[in-house]
Protein backbone atom coordinates (compact mmCIF):
# COMPACT_ATOMS: atom_id res chain seq x y z
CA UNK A 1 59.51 156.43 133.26
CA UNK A 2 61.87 154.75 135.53
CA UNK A 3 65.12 153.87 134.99
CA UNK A 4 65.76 149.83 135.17
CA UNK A 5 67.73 149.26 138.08
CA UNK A 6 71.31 148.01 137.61
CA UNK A 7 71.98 144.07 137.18
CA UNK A 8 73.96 142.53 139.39
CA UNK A 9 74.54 138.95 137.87
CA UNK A 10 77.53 137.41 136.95
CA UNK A 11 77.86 136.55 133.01
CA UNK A 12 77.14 133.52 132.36
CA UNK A 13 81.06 133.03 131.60
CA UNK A 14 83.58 134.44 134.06
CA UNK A 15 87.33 135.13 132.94
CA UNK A 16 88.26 136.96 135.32
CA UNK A 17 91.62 137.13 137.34
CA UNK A 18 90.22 136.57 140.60
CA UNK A 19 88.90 133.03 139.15
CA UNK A 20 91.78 132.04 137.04
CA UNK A 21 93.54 131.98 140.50
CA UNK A 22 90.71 130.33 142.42
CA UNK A 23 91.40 128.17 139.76
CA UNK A 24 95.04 127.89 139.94
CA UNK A 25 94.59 126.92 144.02
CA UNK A 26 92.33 124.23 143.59
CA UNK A 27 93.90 122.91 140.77
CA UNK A 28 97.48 122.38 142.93
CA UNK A 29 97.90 118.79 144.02
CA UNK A 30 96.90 118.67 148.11
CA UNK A 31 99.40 117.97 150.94
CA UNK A 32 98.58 114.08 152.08
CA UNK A 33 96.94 113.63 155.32
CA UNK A 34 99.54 112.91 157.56
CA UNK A 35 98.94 111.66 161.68
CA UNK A 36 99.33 114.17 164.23
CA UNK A 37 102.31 113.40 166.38
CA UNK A 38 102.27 112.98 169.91
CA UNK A 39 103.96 116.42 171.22
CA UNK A 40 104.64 115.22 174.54
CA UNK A 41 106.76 112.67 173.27
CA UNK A 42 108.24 115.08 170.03
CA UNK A 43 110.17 116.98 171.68
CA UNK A 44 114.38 115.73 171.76
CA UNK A 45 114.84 115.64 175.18
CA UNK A 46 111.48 113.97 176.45
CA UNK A 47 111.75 111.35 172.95
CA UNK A 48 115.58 110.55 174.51
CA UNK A 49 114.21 110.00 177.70
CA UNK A 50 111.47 107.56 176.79
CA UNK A 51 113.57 105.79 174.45
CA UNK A 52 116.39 105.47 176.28
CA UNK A 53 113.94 104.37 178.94
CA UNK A 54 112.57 101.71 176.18
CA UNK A 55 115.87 99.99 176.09
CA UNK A 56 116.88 100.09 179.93
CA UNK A 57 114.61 98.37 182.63
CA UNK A 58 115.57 101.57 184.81
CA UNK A 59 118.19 104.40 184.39
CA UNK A 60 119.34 106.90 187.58
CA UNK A 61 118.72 110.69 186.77
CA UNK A 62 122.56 111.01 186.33
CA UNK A 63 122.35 108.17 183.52
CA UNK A 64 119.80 110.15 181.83
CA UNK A 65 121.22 113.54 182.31
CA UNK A 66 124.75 111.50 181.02
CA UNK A 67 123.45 110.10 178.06
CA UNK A 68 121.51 112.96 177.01
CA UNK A 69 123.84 115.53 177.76
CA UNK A 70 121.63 117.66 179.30
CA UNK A 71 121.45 119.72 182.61
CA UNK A 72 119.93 119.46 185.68
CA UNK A 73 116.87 121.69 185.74
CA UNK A 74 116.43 120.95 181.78
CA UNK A 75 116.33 117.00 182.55
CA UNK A 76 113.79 117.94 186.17
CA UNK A 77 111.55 119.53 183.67
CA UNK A 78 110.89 117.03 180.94
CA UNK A 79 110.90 114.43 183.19
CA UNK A 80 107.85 115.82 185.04
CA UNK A 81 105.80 116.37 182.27
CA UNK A 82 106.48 112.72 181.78
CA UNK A 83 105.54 111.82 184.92
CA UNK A 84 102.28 113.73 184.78
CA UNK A 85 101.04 112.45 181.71
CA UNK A 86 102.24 108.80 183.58
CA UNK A 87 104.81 108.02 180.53
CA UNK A 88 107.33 107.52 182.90
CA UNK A 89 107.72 106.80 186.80
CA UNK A 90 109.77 107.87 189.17
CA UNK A 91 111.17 106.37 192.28
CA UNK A 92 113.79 108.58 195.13
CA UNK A 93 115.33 106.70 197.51
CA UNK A 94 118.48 106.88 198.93
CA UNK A 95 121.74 104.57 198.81
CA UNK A 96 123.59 104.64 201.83
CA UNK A 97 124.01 108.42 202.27
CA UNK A 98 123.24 109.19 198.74
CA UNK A 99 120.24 110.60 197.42
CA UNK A 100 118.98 108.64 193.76
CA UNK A 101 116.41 108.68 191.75
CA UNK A 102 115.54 106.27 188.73
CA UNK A 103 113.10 106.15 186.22
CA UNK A 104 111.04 103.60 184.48
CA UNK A 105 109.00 103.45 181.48
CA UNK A 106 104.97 103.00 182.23
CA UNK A 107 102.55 100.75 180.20
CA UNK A 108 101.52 104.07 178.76
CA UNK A 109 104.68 105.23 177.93
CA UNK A 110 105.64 102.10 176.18
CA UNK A 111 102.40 102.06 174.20
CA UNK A 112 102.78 106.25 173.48
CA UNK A 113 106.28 105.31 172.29
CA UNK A 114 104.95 102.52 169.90
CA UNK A 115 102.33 104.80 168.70
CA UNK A 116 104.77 107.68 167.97
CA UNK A 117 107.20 105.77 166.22
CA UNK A 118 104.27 104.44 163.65
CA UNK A 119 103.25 107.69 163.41
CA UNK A 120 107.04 108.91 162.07
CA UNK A 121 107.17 105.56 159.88
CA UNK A 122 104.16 106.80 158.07
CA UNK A 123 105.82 110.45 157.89
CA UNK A 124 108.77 109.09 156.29
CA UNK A 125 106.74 106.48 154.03
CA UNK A 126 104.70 109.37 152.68
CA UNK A 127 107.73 111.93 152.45
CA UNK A 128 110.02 109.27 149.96
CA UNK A 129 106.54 108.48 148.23
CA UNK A 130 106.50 112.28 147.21
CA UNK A 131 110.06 112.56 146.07
């Protein structure tokens, strides 16, 4: 006579560990859903260049670099990727002997800006809702 093979249900009640902490993790309050923030704009220099940008019909890449207190090559960098993602524009030309170059905030840029800065207002409306 065979033997009857072994069962492999659960009882009908299950204490065990591994559920008390399955448990335990869906029973902890979820993180709100907060809005993604625009990176491009995030980071410190590239959000003091577009908002110092917001404020100023134009500024010269030493006013930027001056205000920001940043260097050279940092300022080149983040200024490109704003240019590329047409945030900001750029215009070289020279005065006299002098090489300039100033920058202006796009249609885009304004309206990435706006969007950015209602994305931080909920971020902070949610944060001192939770405390």
């Amino acid at each position: 006579m065979a033997k009857p093979l072994p069962s492999h249900r659960k009882p009908a009640h299950d204490s065990s560990p591994r559920k008390k902490i399955r448990e335990t993790v869906h029973d902890t309050p979820r993180a709100p859903e907060l809005p993604e923030l625009d990176r491009l704009i995030h980071e410190r220099i590239r959000l003091g260049i577009v908002s110092a940008l917001a404020t100023n019909d134009s500024l010269s890449f030493n006013d930027l670099k001056r205000v920001l207190k940043t260097t050279d090559g940092n300022l080149s960098v983040h200024a490109r990727k704003l240019e590329e993602a047409q945030y900001i524009s750029c215009v070289k030309f020279f005065e006299g002997r002098v090489p300039r170059t100033e920058y202006r905030l796009t249609p885009t840029g304004r309206r990435a800006l706006a969007e950015y800065l209602d994305q931080m207002e909920k971020w902070i409306r949610v944060t001192r809702e939770e405390n």
